[in-house]
PDB file of N, CA and C in Angstrom:
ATOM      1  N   UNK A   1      26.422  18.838  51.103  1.00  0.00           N
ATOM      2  CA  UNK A   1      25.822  17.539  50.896  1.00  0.00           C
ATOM      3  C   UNK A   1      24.407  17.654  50.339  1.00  0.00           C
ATOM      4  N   UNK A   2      23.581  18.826  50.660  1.00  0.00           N
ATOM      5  CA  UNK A   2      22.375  19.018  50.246  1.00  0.00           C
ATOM      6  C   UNK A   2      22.256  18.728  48.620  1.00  0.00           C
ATOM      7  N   UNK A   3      23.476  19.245  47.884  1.00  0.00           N
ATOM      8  CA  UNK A   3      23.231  19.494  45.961  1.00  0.00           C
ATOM      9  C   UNK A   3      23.462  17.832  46.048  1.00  0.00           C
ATOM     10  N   UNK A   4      24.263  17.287  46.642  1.00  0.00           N
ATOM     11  CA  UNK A   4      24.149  15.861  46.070  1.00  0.00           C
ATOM     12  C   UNK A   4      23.134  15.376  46.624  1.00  0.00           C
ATOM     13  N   UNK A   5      22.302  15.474  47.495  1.00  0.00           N
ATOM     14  CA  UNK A   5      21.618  14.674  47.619  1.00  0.00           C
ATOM     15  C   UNK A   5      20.212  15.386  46.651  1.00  0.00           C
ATOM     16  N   UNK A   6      20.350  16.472  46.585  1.00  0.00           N
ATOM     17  CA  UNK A   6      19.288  17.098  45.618  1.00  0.00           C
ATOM     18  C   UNK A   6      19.810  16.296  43.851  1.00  0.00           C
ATOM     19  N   UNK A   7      20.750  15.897  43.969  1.00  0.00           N
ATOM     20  CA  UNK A   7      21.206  15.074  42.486  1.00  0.00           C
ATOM     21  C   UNK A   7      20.975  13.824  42.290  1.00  0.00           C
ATOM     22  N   UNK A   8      20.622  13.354  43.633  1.00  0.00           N
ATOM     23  CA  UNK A   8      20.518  11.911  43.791  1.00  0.00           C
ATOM     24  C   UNK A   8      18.918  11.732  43.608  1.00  0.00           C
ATOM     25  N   UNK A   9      18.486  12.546  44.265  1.00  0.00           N
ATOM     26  CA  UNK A   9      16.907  12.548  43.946  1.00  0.00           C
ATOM     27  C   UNK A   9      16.303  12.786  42.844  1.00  0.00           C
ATOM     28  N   UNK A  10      16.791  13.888  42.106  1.00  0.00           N
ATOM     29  CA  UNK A  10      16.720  14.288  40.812  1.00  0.00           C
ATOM     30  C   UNK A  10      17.371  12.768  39.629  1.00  0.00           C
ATOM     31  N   UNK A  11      18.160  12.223  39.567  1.00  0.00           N
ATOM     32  CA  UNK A  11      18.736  11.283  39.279  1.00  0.00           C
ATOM     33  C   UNK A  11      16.956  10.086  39.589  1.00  0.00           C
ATOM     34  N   UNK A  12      16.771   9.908  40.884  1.00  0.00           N
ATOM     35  CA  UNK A  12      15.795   9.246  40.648  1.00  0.00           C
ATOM     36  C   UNK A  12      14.672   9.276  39.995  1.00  0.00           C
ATOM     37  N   UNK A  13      14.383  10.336  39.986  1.00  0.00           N
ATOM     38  CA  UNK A  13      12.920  10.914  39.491  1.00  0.00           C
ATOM     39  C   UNK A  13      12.819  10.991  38.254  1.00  0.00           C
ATOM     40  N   UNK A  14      14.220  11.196  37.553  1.00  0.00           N
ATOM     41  CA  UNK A  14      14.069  11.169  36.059  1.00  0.00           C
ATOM     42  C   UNK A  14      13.935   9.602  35.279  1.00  0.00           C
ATOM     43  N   UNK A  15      14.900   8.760  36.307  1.00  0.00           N
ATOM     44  CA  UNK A  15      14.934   7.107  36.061  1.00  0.00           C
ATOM     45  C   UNK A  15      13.196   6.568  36.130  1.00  0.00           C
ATOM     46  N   UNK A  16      12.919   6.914  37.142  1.00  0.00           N
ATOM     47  CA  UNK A  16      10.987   6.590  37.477  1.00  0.00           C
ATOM     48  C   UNK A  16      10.591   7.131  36.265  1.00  0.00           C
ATOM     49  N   UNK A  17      10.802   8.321  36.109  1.00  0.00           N
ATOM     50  CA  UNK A  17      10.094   8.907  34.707  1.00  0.00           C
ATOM     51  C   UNK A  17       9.869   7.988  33.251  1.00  0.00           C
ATOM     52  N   UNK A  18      10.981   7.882  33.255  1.00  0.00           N
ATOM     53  CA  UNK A  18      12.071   6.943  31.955  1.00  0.00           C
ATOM     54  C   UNK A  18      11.158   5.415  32.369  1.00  0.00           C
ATOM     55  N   UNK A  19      11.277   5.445  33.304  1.00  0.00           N
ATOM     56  CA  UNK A  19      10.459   3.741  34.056  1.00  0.00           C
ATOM     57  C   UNK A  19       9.339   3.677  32.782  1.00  0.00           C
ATOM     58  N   UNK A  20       8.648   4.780  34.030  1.00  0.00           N
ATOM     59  CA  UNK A  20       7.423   5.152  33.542  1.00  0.00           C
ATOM     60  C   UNK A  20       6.484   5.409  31.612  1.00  0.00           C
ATOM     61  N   UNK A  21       7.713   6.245  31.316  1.00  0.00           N
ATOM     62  CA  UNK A  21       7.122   6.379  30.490  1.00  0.00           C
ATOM     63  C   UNK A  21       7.664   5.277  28.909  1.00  0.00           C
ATOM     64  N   UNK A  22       8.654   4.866  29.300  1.00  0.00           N
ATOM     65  CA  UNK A  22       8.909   3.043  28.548  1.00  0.00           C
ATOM     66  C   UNK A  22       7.408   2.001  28.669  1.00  0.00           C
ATOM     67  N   UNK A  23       7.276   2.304  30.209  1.00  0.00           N
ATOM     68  CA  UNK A  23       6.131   1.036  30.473  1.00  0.00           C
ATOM     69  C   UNK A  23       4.791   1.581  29.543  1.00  0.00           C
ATOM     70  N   UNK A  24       4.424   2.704  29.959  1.00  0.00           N
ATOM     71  CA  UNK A  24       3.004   3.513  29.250  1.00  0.00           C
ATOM     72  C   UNK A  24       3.279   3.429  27.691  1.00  0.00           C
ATOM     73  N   UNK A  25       4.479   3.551  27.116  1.00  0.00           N
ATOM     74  CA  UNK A  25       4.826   3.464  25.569  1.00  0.00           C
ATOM     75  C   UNK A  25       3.959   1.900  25.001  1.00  0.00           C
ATOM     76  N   UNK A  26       4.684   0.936  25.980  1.00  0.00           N
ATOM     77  CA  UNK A  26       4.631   0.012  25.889  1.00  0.00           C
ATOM     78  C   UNK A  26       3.367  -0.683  25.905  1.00  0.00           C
ATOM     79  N   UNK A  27       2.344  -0.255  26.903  1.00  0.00           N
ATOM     80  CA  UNK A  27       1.151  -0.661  27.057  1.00  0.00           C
ATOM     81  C   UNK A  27       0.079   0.211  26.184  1.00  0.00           C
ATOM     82  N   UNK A  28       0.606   1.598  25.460  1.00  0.00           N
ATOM     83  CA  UNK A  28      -0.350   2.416  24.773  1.00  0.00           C
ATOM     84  C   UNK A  28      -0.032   1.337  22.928  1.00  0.00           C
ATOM     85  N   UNK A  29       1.198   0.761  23.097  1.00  0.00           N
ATOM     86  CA  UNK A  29       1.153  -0.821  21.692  1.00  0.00           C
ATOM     87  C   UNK A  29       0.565  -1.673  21.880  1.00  0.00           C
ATOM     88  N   UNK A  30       0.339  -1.907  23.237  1.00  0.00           N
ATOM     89  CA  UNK A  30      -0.556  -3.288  22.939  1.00  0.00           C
ATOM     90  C   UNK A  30      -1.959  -2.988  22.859  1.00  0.00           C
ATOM     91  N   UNK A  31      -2.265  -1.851  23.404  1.00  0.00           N
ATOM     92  CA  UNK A  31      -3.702  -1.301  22.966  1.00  0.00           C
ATOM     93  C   UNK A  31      -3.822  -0.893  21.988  1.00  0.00           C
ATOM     94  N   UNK A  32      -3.180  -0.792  21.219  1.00  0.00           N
ATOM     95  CA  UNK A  32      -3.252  -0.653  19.581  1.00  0.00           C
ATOM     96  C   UNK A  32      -3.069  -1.866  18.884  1.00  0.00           C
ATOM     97  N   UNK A  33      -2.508  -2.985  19.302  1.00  0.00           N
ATOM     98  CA  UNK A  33      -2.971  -3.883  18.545  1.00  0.00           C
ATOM     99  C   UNK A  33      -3.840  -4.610  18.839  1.00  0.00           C
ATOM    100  N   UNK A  34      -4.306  -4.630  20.278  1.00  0.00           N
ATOM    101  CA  UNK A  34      -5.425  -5.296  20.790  1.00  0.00           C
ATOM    102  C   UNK A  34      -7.205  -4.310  19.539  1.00  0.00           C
ATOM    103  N   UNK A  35      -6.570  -3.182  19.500  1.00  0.00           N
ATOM    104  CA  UNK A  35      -7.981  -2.436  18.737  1.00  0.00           C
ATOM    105  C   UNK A  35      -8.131  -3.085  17.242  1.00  0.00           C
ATOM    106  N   UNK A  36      -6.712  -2.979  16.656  1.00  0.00           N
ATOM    107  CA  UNK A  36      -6.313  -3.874  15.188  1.00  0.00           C
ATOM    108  C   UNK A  36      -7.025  -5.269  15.206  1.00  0.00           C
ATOM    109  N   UNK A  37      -6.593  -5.917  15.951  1.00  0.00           N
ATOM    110  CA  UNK A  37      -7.544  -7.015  16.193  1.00  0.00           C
ATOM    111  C   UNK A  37      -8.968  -7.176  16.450  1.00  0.00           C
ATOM    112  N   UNK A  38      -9.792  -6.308  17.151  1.00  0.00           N
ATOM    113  CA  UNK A  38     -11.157  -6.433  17.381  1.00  0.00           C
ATOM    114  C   UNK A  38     -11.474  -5.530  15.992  1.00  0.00           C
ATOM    115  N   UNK A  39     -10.583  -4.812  15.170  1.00  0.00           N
ATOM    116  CA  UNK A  39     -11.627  -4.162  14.261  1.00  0.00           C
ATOM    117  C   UNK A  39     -11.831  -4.911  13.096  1.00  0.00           C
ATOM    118  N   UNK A  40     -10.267  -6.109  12.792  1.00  0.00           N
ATOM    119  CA  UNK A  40      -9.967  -7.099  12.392  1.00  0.00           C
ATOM    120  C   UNK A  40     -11.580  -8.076  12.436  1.00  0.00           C
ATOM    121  N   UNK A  41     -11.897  -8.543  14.057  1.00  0.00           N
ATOM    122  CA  UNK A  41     -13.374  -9.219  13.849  1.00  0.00           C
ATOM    123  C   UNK A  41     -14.337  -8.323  13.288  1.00  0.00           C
ATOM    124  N   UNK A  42     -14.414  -6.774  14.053  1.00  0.00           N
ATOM    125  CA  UNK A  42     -15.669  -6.798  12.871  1.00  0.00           C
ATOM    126  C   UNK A  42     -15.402  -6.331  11.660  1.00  0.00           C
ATOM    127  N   UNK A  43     -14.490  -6.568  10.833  1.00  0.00           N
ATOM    128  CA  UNK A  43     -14.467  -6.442   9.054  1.00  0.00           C
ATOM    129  C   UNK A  43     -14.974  -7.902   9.013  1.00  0.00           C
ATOM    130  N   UNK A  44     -14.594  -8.794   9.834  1.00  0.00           N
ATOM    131  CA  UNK A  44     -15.170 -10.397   9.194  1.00  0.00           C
ATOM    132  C   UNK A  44     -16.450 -10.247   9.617  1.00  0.00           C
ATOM    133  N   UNK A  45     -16.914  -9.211  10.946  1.00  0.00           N
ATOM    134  CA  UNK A  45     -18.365  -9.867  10.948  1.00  0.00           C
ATOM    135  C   UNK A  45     -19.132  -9.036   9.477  1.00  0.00           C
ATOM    136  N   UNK A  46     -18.528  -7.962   9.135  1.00  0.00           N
ATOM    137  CA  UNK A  46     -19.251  -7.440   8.367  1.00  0.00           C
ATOM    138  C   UNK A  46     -19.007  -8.233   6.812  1.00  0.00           C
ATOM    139  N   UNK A  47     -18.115  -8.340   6.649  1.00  0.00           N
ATOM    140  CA  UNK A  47     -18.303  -9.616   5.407  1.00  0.00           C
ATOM    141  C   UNK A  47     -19.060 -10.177   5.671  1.00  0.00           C
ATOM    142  N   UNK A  48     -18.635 -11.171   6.259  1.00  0.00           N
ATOM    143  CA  UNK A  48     -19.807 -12.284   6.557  1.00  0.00           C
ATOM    144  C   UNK A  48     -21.211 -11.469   6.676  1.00  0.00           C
ATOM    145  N   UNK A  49     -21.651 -10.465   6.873  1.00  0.00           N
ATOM    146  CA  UNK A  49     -23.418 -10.152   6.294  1.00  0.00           C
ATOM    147  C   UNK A  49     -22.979  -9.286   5.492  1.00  0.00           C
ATOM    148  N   UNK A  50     -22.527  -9.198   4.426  1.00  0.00           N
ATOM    149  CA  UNK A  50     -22.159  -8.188   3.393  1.00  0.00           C
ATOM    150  C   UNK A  50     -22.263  -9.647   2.235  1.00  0.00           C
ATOM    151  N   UNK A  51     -21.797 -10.428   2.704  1.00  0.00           N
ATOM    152  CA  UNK A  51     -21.850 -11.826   1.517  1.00  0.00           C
ATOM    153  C   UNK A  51     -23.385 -12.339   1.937  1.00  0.00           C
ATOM    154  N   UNK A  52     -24.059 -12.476   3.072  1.00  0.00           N
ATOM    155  CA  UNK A  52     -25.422 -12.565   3.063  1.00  0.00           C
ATOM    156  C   UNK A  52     -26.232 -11.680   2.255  1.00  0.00           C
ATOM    157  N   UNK A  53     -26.251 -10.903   2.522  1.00  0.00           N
ATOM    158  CA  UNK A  53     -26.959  -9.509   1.752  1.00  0.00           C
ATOM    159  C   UNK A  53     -26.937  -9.811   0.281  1.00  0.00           C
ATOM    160  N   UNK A  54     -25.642 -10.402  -0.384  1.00  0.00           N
ATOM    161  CA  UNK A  54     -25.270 -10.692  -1.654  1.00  0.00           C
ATOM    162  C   UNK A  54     -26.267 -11.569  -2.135  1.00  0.00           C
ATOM    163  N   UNK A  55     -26.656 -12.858  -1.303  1.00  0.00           N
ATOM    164  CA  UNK A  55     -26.971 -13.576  -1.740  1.00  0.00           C
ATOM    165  C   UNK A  55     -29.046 -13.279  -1.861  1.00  0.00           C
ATOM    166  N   UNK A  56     -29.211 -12.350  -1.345  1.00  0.00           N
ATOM    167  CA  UNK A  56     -30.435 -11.761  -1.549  1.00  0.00           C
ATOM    168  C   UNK A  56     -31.556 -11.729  -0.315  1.00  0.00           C
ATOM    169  N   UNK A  57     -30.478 -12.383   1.072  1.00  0.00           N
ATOM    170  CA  UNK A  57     -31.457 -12.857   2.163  1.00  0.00           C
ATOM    171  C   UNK A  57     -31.808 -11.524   2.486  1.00  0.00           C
ATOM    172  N   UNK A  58     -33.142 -11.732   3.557  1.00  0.00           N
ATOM    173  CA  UNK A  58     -33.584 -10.681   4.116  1.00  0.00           C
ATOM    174  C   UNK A  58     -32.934 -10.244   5.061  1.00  0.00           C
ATOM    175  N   UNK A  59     -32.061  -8.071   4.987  1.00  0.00           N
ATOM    176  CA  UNK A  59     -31.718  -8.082   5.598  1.00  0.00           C
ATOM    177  C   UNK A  59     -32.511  -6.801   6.365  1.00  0.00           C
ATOM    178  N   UNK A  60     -31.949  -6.268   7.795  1.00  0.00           N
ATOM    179  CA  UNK A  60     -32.641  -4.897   7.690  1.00  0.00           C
ATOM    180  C   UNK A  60     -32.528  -3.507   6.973  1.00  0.00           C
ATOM    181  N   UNK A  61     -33.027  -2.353   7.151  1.00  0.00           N
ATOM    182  CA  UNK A  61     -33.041  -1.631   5.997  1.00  0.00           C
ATOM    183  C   UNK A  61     -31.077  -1.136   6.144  1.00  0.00           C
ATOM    184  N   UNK A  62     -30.706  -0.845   7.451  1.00  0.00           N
ATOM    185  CA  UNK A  62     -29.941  -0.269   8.165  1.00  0.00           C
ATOM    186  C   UNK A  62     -28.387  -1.017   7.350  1.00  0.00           C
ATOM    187  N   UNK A  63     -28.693  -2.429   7.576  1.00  0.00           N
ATOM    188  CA  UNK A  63     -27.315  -3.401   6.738  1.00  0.00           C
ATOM    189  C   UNK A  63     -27.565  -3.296   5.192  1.00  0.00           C
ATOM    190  N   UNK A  64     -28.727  -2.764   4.534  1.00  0.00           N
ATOM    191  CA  UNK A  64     -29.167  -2.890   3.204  1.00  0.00           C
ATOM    192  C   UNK A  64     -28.102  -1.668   2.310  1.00  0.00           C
ATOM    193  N   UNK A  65     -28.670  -0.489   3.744  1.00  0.00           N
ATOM    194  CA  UNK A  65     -27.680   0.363   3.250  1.00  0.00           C
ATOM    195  C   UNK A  65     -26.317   0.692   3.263  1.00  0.00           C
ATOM    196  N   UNK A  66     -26.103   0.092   4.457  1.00  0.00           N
ATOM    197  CA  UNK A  66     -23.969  -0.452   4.472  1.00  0.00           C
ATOM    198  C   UNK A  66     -24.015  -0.882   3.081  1.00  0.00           C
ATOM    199  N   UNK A  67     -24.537  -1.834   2.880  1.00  0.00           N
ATOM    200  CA  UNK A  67     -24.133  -2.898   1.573  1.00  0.00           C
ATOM    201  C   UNK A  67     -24.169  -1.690   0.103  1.00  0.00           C
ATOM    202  N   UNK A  68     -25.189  -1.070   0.495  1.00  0.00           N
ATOM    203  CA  UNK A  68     -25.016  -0.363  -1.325  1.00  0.00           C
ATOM    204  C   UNK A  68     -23.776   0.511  -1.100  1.00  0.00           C
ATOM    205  N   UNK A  69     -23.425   1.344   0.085  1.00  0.00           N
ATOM    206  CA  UNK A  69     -22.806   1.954   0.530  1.00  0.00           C
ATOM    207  C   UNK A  69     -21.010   1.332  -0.070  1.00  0.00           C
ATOM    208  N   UNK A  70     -21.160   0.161   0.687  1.00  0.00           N
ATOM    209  CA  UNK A  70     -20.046  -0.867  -0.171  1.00  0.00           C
ATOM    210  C   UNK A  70     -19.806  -0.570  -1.394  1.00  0.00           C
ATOM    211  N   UNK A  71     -20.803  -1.263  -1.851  1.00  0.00           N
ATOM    212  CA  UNK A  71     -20.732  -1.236  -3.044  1.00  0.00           C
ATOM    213  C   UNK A  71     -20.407   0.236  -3.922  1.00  0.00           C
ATOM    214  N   UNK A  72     -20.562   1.216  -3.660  1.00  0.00           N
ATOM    215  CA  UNK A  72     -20.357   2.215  -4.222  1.00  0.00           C
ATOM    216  C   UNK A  72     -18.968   1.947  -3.868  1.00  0.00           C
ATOM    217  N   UNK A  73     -18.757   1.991  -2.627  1.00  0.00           N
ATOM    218  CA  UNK A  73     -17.014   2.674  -2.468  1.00  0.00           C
ATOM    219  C   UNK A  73     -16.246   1.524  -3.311  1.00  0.00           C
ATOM    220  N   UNK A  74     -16.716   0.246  -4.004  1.00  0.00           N
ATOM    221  CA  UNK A  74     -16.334  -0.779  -4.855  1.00  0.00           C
ATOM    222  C   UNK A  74     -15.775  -0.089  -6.152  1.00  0.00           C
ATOM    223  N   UNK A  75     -17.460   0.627  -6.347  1.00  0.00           N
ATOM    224  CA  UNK A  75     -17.103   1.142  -7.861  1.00  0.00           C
ATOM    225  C   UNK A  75     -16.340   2.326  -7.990  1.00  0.00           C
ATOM    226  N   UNK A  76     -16.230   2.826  -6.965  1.00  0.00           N
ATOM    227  CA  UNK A  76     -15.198   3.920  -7.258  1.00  0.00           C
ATOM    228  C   UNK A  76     -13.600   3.575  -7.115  1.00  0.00           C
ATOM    229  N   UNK A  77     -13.633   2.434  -6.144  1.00  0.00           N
ATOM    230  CA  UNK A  77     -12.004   1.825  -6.474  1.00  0.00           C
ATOM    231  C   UNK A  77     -12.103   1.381  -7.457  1.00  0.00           C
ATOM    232  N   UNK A  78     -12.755   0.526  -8.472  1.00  0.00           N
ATOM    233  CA  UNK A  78     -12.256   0.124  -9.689  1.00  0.00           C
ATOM    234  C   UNK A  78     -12.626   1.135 -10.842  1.00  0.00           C
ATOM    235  N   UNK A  79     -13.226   2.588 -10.933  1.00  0.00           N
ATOM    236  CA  UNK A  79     -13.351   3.484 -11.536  1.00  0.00           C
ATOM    237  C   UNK A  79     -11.327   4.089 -11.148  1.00  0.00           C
ATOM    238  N   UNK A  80     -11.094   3.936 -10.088  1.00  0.00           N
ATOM    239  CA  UNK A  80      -9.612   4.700  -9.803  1.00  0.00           C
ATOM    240  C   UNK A  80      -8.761   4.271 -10.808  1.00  0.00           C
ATOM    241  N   UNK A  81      -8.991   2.934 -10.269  1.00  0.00           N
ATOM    242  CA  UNK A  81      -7.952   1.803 -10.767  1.00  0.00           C
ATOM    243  C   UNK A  81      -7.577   1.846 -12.272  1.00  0.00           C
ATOM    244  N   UNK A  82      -8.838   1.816 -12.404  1.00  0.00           N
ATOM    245  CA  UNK A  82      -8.884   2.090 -14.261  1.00  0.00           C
ATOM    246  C   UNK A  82      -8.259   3.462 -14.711  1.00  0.00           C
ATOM    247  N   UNK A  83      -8.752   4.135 -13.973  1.00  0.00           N
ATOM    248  CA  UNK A  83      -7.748   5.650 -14.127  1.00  0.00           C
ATOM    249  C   UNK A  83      -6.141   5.179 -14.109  1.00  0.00           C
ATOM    250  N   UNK A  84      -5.929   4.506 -12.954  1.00  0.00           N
ATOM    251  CA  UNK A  84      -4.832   4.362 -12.610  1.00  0.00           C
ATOM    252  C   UNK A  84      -4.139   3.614 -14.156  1.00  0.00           C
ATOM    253  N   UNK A  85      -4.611   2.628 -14.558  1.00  0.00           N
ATOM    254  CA  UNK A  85      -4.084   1.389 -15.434  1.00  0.00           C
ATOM    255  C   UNK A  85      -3.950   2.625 -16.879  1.00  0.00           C
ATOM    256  N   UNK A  86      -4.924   3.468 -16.662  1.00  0.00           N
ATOM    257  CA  UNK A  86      -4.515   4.199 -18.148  1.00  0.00           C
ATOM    258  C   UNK A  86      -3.493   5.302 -17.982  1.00  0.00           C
ATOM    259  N   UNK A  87      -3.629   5.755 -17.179  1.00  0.00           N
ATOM    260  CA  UNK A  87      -1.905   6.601 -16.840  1.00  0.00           C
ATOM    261  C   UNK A  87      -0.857   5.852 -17.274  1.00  0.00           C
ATOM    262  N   UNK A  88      -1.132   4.960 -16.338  1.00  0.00           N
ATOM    263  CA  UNK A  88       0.087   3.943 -16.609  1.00  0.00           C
ATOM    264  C   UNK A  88       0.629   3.412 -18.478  1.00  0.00           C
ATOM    265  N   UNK A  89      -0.484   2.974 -19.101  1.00  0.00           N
ATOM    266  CA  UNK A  89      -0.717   2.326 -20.025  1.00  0.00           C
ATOM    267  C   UNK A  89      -0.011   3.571 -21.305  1.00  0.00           C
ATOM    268  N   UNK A  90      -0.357   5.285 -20.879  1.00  0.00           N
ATOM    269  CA  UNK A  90       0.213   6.110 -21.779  1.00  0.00           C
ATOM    270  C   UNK A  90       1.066   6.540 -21.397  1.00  0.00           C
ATOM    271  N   UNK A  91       2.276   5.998 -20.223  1.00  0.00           N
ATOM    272  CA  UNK A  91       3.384   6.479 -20.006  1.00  0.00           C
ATOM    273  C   UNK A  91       4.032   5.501 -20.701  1.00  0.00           C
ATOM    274  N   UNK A  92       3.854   4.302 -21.071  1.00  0.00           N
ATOM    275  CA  UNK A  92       4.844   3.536 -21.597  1.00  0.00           C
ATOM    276  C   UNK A  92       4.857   3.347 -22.926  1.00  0.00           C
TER     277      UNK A  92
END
């Protein structure tokens, strides 16, 4: 009787496991979209003073330099892009 009951226990422990590690799956997604979402606000907070900055207000030196910073990584996506459009443009 001992192996079955050593099977029965074993049987449990793997089910708790399985419990367990469904629930932790489960809660390590919603903390990933809960992060998607707060990083979600700050891309808007940073627009929103990235379009201030645009408009020439005074900002500190610290957001002055995010913004050129931007702006570079701007010009190098549309430096790509343009790469990209002429590949394209001499394959066809």
């Amino acid at each position: 009787m001992a192996f079955f009951d050593d099977l029965k226990t074993a049987a449990t422990t793997a089910g708790k496991l399985s419990k367990d590690t469904l629930e932790t799956t489960k809660l390590k997604g919603e903390v990933v979209l809960e992060e998607r979402d707060m990083n979600r606000a700050f891309a808007k907070i940073g627009a929103y003073y990235y379009n201030i900055a645009l408009q020439g207000l005074d900002m500190p030196d610290e957001v002055k330099d995010l913004v050129r910073e931007i702006d570079e990584h701007k010009q190098r996506i549309e430096t790509l892009n343009r790469q990209i459009n002429d590949i394209k443009d001499n394959k066809m």
